[in-house]
PDB file of N, CA and C in Angstrom:
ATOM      1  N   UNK A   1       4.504   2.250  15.111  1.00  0.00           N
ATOM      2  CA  UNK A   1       5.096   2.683  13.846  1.00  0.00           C
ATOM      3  C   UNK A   1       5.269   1.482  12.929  1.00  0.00           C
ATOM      4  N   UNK A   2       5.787   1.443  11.687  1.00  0.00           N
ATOM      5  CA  UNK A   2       5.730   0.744  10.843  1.00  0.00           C
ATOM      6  C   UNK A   2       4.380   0.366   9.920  1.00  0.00           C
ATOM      7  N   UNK A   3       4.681  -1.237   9.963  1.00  0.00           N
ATOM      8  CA  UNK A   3       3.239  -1.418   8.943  1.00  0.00           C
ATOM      9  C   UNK A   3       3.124  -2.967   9.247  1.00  0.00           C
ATOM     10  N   UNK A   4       2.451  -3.444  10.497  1.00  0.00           N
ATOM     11  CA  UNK A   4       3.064  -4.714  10.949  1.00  0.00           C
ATOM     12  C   UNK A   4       1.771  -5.466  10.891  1.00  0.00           C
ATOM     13  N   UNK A   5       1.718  -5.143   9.552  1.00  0.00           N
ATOM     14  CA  UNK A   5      -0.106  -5.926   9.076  1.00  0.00           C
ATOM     15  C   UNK A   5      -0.094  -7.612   8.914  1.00  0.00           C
ATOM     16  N   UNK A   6       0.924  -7.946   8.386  1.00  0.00           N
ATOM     17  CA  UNK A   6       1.635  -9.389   8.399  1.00  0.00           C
ATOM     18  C   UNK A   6       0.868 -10.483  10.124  1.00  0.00           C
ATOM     19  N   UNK A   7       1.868  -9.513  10.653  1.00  0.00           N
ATOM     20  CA  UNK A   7       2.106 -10.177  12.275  1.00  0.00           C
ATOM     21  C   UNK A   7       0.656  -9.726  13.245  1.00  0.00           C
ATOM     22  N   UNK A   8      -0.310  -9.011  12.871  1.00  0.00           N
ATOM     23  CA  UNK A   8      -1.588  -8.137  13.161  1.00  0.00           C
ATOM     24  C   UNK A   8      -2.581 -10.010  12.912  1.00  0.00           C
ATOM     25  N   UNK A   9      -2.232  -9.794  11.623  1.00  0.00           N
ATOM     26  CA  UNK A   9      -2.995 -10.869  10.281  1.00  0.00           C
ATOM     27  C   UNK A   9      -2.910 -12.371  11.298  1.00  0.00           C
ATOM     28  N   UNK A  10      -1.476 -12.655  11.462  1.00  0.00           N
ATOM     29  CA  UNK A  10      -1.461 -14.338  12.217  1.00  0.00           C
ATOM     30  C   UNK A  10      -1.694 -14.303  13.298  1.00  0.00           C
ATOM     31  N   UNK A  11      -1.820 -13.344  14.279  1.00  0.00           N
ATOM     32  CA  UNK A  11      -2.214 -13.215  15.897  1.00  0.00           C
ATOM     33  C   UNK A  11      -3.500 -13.248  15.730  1.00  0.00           C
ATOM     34  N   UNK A  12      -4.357 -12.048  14.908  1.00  0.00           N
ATOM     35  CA  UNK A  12      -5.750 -12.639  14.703  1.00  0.00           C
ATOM     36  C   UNK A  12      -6.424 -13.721  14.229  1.00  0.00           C
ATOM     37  N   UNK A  13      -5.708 -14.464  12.809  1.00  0.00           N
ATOM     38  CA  UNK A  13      -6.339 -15.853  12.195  1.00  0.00           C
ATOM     39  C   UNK A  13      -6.659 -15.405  11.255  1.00  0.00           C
ATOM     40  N   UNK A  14      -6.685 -13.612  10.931  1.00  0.00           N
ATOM     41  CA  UNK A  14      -7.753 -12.989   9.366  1.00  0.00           C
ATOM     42  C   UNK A  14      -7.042 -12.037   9.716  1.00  0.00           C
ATOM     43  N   UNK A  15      -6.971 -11.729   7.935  1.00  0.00           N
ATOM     44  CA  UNK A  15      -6.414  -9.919   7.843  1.00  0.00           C
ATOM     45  C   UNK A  15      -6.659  -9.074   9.076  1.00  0.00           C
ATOM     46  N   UNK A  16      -6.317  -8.026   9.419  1.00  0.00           N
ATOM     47  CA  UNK A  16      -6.624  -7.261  10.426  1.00  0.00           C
ATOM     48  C   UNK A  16      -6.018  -5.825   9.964  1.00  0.00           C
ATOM     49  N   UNK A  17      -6.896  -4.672   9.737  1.00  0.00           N
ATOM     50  CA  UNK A  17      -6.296  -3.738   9.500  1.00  0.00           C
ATOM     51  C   UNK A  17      -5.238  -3.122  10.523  1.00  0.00           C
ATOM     52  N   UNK A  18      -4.085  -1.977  10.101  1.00  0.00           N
ATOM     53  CA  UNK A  18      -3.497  -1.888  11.132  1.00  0.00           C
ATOM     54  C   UNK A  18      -4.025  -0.240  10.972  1.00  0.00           C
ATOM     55  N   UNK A  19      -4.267  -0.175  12.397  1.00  0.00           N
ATOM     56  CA  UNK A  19      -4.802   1.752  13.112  1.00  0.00           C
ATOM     57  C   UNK A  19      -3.658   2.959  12.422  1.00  0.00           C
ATOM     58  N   UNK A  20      -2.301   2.495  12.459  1.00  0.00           N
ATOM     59  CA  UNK A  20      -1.307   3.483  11.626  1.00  0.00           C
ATOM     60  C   UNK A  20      -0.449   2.989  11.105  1.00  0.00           C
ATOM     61  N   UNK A  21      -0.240   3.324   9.924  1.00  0.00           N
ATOM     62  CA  UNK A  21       0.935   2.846   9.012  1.00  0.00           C
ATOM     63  C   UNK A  21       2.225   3.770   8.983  1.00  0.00           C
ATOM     64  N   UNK A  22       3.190   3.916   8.744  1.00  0.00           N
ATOM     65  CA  UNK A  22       4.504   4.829   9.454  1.00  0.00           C
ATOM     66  C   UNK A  22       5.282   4.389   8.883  1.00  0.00           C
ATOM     67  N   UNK A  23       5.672   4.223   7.730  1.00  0.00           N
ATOM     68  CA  UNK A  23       7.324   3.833   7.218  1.00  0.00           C
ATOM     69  C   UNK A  23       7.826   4.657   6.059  1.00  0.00           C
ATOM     70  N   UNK A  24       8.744   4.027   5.415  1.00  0.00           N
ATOM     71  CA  UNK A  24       9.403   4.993   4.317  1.00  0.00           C
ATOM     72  C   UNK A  24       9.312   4.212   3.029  1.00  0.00           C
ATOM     73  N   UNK A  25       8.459   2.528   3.145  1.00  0.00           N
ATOM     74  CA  UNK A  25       8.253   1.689   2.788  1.00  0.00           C
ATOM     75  C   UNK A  25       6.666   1.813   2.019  1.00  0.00           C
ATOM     76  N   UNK A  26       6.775   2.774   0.715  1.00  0.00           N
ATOM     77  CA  UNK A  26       5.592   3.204   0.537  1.00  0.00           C
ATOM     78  C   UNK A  26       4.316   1.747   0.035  1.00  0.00           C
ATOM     79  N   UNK A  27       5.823   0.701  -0.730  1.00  0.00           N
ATOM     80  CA  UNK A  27       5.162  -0.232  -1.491  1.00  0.00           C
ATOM     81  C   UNK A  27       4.252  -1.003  -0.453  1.00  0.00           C
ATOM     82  N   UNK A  28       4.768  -1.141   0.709  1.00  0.00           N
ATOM     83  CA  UNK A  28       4.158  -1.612   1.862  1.00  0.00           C
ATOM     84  C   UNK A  28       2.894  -1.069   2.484  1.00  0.00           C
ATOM     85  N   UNK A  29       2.874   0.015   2.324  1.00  0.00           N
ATOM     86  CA  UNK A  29       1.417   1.006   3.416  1.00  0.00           C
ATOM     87  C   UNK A  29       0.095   0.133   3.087  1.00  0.00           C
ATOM     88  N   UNK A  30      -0.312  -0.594   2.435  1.00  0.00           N
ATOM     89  CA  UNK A  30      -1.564  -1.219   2.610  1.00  0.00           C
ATOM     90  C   UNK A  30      -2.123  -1.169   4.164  1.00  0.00           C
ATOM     91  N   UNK A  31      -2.835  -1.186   4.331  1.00  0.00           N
ATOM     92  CA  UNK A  31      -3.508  -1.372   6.010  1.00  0.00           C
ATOM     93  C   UNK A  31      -3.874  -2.597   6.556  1.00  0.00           C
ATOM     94  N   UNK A  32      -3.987  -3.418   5.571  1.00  0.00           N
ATOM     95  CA  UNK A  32      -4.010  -5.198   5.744  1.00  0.00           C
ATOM     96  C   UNK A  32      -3.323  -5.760   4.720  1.00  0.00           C
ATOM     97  N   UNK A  33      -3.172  -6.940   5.011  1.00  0.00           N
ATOM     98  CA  UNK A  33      -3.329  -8.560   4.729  1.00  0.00           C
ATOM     99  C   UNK A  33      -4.102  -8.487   3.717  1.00  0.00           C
ATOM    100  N   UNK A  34      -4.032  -8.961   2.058  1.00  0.00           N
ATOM    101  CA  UNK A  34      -5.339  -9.158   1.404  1.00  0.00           C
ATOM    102  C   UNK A  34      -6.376 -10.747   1.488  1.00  0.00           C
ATOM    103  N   UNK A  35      -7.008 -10.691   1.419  1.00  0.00           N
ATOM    104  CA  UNK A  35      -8.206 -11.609   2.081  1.00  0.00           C
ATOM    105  C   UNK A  35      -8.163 -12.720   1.001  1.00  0.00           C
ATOM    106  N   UNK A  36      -7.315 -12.591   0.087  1.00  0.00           N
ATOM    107  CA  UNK A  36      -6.977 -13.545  -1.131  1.00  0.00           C
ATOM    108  C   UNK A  36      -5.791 -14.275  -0.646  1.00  0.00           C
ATOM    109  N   UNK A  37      -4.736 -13.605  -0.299  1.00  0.00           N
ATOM    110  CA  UNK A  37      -3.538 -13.947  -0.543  1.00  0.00           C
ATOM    111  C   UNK A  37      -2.966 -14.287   1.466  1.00  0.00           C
ATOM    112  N   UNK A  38      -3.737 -13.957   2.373  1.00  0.00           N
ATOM    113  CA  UNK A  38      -3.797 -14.219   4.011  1.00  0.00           C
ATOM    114  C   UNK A  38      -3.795 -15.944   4.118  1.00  0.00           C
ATOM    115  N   UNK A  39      -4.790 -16.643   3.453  1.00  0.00           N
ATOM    116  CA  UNK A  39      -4.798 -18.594   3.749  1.00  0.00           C
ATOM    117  C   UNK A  39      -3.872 -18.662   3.051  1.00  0.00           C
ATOM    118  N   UNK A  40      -3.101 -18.636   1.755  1.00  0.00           N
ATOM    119  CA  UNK A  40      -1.923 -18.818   1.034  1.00  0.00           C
ATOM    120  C   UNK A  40      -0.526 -18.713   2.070  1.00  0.00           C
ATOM    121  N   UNK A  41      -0.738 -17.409   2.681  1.00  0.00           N
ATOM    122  CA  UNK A  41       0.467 -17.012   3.470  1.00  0.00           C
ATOM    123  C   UNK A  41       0.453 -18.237   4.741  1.00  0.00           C
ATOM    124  N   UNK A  42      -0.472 -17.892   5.269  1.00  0.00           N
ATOM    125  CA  UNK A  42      -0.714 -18.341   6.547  1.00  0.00           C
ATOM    126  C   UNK A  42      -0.489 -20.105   6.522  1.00  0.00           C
ATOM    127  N   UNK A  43      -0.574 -20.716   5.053  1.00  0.00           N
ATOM    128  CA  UNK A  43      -0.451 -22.102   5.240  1.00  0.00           C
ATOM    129  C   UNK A  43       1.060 -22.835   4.633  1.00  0.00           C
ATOM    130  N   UNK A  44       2.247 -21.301   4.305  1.00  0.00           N
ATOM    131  CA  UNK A  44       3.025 -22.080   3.928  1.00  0.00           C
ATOM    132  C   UNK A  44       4.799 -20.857   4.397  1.00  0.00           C
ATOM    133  N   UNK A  45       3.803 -20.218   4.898  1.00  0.00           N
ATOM    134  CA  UNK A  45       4.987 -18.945   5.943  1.00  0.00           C
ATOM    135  C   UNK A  45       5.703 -19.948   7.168  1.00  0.00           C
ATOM    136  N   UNK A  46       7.013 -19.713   6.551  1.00  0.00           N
ATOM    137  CA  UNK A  46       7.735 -20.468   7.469  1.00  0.00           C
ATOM    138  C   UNK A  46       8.464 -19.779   8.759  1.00  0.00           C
ATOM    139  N   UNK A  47       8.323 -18.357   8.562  1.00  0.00           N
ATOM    140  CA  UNK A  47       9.039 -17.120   9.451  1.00  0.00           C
ATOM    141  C   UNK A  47       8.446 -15.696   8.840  1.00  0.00           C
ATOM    142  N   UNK A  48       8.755 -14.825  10.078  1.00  0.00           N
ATOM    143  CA  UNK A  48       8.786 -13.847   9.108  1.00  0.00           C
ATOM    144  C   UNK A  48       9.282 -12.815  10.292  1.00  0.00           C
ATOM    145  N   UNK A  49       9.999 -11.768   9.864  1.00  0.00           N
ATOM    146  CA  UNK A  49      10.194 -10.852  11.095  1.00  0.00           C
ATOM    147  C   UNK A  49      10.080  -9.181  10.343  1.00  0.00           C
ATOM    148  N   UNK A  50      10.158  -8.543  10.949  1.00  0.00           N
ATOM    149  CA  UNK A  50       9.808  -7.002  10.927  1.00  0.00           C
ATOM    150  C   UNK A  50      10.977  -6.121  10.781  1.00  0.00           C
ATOM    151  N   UNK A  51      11.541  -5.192   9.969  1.00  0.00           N
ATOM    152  CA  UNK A  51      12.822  -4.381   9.784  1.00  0.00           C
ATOM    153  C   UNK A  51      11.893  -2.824  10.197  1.00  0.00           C
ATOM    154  N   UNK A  52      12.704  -2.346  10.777  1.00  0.00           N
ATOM    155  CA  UNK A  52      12.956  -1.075  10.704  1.00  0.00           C
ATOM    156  C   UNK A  52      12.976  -0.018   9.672  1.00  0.00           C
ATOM    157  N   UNK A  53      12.847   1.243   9.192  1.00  0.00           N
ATOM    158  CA  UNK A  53      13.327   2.416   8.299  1.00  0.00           C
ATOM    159  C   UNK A  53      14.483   2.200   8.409  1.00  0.00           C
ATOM    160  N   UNK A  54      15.274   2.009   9.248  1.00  0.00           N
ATOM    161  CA  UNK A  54      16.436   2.396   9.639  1.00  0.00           C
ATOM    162  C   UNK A  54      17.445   1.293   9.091  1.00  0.00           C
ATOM    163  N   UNK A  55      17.079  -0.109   9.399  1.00  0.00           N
ATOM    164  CA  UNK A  55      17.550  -1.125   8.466  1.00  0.00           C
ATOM    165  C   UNK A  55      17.096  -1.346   7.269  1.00  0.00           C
ATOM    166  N   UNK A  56      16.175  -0.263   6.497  1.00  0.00           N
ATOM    167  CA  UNK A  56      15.743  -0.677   5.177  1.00  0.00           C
ATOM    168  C   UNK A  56      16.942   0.224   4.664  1.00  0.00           C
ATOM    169  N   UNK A  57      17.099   1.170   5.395  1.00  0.00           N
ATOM    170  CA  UNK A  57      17.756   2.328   4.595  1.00  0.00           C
ATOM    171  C   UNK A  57      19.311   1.913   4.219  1.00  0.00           C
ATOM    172  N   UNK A  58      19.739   1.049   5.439  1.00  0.00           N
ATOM    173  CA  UNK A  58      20.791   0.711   5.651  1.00  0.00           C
ATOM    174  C   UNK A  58      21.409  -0.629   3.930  1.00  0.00           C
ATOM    175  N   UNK A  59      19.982  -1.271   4.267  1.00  0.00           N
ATOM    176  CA  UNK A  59      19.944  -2.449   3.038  1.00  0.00           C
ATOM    177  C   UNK A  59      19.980  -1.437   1.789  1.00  0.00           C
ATOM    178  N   UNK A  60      18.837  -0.598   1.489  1.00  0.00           N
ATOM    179  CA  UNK A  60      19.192   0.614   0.430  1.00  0.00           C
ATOM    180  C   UNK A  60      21.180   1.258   0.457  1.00  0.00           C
ATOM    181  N   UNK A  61      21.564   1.193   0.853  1.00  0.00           N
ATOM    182  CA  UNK A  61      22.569   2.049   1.023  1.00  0.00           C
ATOM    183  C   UNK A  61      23.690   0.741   0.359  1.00  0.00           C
ATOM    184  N   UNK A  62      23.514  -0.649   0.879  1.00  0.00           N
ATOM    185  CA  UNK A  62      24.441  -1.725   0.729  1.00  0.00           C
ATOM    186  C   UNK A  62      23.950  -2.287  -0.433  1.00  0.00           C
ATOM    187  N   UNK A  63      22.933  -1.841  -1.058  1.00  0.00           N
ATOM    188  CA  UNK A  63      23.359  -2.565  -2.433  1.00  0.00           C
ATOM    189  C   UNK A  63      23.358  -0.982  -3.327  1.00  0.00           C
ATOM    190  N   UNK A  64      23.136  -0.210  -3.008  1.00  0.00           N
ATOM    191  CA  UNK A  64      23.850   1.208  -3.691  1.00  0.00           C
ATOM    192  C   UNK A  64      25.285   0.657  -3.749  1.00  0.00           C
ATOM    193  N   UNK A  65      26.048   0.648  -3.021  1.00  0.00           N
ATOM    194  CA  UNK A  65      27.617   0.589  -2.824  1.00  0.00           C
ATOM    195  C   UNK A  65      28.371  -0.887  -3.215  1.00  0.00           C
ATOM    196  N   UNK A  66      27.601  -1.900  -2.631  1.00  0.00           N
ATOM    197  CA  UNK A  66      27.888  -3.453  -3.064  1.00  0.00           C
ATOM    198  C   UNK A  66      28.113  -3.117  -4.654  1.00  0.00           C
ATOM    199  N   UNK A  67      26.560  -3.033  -4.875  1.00  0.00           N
ATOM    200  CA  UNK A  67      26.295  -3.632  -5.922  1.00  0.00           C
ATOM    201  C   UNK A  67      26.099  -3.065  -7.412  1.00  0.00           C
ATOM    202  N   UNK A  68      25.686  -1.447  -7.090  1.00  0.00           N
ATOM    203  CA  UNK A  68      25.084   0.039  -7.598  1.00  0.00           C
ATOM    204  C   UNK A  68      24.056  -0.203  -8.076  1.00  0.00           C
ATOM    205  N   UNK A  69      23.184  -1.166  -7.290  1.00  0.00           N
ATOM    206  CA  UNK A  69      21.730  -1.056  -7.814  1.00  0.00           C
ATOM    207  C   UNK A  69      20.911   0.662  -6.962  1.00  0.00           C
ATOM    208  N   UNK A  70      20.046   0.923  -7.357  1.00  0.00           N
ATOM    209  CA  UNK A  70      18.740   2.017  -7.049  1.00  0.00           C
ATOM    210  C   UNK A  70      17.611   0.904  -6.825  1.00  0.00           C
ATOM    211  N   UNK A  71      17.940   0.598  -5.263  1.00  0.00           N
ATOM    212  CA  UNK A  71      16.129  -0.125  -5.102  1.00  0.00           C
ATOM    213  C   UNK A  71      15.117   0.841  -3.951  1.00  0.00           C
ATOM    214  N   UNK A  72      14.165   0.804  -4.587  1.00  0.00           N
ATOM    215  CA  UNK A  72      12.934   1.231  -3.365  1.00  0.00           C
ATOM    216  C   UNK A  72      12.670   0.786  -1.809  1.00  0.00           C
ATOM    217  N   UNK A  73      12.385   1.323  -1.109  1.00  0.00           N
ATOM    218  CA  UNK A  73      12.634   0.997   0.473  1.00  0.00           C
ATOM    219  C   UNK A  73      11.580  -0.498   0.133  1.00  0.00           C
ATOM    220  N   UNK A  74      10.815  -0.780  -0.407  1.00  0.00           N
ATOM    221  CA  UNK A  74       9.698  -1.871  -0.081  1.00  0.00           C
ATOM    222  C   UNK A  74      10.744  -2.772  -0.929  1.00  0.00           C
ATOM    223  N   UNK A  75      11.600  -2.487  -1.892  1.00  0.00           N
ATOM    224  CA  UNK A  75      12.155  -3.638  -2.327  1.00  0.00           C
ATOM    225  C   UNK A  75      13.315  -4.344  -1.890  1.00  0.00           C
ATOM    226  N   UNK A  76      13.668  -3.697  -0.534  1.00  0.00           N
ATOM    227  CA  UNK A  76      14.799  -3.771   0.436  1.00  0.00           C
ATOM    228  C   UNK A  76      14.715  -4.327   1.124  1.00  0.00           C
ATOM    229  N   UNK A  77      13.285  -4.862   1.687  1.00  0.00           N
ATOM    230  CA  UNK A  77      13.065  -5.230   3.016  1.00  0.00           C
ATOM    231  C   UNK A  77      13.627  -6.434   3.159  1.00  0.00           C
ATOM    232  N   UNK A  78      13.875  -7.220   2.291  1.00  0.00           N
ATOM    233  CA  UNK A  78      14.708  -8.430   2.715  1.00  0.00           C
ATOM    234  C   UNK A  78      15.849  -8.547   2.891  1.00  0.00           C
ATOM    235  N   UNK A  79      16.750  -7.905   2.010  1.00  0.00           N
ATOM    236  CA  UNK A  79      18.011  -7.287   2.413  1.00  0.00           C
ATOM    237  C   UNK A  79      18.021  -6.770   3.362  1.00  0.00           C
ATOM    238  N   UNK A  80      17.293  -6.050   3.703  1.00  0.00           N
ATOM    239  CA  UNK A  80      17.549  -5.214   5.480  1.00  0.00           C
ATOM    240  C   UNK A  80      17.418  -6.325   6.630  1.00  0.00           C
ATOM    241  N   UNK A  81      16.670  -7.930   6.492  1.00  0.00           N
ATOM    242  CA  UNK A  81      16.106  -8.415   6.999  1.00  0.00           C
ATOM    243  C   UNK A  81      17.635  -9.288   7.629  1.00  0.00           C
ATOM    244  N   UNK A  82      17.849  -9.710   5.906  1.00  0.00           N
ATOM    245  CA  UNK A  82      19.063 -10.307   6.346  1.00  0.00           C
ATOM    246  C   UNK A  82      20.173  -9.483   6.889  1.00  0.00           C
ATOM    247  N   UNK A  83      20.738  -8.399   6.682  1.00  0.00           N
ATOM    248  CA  UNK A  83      21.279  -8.014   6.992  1.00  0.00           C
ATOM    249  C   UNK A  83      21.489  -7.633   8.388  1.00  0.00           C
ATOM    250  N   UNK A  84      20.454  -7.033   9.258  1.00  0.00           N
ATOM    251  CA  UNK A  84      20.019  -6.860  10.262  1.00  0.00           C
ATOM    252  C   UNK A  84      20.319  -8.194  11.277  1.00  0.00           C
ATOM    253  N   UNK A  85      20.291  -8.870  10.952  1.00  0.00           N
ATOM    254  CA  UNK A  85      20.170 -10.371  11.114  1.00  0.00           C
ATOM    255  C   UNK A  85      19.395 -10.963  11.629  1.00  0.00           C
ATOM    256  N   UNK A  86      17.969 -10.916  10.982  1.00  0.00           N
ATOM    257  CA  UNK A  86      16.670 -10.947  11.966  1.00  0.00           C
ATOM    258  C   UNK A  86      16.011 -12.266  11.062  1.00  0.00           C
ATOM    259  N   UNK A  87      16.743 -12.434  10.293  1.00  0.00           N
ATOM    260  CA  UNK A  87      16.682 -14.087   9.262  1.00  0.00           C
ATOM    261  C   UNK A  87      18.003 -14.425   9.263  1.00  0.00           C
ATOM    262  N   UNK A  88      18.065 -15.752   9.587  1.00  0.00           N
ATOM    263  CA  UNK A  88      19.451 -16.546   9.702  1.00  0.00           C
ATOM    264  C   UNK A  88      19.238 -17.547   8.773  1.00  0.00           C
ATOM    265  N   UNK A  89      19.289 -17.812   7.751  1.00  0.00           N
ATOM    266  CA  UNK A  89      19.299 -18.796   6.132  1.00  0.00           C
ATOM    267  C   UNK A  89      20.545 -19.949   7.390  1.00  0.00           C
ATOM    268  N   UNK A  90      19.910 -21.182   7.076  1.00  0.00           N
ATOM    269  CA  UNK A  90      21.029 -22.224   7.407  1.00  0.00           C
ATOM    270  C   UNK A  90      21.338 -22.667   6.073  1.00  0.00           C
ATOM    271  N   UNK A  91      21.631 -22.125   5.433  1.00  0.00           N
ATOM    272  CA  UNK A  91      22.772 -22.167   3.982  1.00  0.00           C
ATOM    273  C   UNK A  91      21.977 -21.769   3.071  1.00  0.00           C
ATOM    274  N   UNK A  92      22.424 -21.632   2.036  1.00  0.00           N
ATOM    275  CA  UNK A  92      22.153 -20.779   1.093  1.00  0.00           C
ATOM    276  C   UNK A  92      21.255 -20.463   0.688  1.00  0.00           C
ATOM    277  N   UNK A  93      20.441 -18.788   0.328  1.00  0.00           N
ATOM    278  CA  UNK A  93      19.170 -18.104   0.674  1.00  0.00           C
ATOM    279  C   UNK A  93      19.449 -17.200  -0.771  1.00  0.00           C
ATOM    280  N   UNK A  94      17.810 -17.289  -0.828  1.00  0.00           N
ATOM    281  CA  UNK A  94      17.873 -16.126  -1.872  1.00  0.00           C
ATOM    282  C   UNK A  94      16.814 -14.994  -1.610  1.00  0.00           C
ATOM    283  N   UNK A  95      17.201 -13.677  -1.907  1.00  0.00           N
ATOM    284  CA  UNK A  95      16.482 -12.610  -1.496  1.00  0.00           C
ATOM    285  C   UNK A  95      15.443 -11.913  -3.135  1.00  0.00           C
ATOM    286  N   UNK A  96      14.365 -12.106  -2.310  1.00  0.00           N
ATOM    287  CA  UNK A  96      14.057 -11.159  -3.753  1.00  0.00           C
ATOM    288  C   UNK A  96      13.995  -9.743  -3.553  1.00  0.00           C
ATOM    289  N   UNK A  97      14.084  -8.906  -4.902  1.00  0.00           N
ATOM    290  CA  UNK A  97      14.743  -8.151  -4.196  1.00  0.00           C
ATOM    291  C   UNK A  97      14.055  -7.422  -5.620  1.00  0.00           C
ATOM    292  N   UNK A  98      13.440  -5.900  -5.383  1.00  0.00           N
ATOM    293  CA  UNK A  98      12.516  -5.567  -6.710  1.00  0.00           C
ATOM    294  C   UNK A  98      11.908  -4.080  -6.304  1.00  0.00           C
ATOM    295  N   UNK A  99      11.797  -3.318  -7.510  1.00  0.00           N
ATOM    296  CA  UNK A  99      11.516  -1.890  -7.524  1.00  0.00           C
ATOM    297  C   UNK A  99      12.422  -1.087  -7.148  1.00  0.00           C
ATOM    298  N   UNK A 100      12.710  -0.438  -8.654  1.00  0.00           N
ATOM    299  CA  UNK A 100      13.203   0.978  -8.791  1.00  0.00           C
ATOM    300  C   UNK A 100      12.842   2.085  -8.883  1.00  0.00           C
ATOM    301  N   UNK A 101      11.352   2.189  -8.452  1.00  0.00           N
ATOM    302  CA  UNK A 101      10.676   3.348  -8.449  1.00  0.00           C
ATOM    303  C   UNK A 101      10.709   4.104  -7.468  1.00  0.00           C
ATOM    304  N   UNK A 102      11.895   4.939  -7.164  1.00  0.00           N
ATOM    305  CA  UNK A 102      12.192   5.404  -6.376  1.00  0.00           C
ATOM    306  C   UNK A 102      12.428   7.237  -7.038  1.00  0.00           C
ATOM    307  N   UNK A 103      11.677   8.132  -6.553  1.00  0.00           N
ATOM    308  CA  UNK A 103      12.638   8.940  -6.825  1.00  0.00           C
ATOM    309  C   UNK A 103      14.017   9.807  -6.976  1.00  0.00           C
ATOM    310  N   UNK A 104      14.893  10.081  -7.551  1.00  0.00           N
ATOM    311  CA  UNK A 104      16.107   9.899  -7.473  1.00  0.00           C
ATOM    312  C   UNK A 104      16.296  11.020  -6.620  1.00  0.00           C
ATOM    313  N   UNK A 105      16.066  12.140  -6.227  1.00  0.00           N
ATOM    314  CA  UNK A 105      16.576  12.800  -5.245  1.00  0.00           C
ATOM    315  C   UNK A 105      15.822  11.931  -3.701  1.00  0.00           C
ATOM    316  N   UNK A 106      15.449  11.563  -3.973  1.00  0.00           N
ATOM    317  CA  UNK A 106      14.361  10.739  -2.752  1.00  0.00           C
ATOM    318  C   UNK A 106      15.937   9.537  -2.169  1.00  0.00           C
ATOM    319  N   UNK A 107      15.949   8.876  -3.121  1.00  0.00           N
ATOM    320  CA  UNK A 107      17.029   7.810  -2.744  1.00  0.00           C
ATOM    321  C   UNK A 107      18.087   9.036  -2.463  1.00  0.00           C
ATOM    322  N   UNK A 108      18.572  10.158  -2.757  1.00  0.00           N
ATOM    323  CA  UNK A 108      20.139  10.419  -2.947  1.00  0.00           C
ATOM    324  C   UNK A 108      19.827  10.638  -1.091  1.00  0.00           C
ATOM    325  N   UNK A 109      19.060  11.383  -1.000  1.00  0.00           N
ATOM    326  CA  UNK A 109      18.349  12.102   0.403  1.00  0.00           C
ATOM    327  C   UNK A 109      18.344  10.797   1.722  1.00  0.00           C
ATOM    328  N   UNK A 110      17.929   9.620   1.342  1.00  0.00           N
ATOM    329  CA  UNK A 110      17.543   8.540   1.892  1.00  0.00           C
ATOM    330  C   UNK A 110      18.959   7.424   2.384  1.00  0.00           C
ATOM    331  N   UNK A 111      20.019   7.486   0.958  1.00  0.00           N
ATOM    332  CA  UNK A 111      21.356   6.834   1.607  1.00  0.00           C
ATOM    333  C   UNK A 111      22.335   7.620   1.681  1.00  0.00           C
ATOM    334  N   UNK A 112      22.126   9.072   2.049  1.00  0.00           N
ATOM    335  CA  UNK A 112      23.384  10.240   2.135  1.00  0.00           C
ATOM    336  C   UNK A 112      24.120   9.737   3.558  1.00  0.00           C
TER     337      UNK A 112
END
């Protein structure tokens, strides 16, 4: 499940499509790595780890309430990342954090 084209991409050395994509993370569903932007990643990626639906939704839900932003599950994933605590920043981190194209009964449905 998911969309773990990233971690597919550095185990092989080259993009690698992934067989199923599965999330709620639409901005994400690509099936690879793009073949432009894979040597860029690959020569200056310092970490990277994998969230869940379940912690995106959770990151969706905490800056609904934090903050009252409306972000898209793909624009969460770092918030879920940190949050989750699957990135540990040894001091101070910044998340980017982007897309509101979400539909609004979609989000109400998504952090109920």
């Amino acid at each position: 499940a998911g969309a773990p084209k990233l971690s597919l991409a550095l185990a092989a050395g080259r993009p690698t499509p992934v067989a199923r994509v599965d999330t709620i993370c639409d901005g994400l569903m690509t099936p690879a790595v793009g073949q432009l932007t894979f040597p860029v990643i690959r020569e200056r990626l310092a970490g990277h780890a994998a969230v869940t639906d379940a912690e995106v939704v959770a990151a969706m839900r905490a800056l609904r309430d934090e903050l009252g932003w409306v972000v898209e599950p793909s624009g969460a994933v770092t918030v879920a990342a940190l949050l989750a605590g699957k990135v540990r920043p040894a001091g101070p981190a910044v998340a980017v954090i982007s897309g509101g194209h979400v539909d609004p009964d979609r989000f109400a449905a998504l952090v109920a």
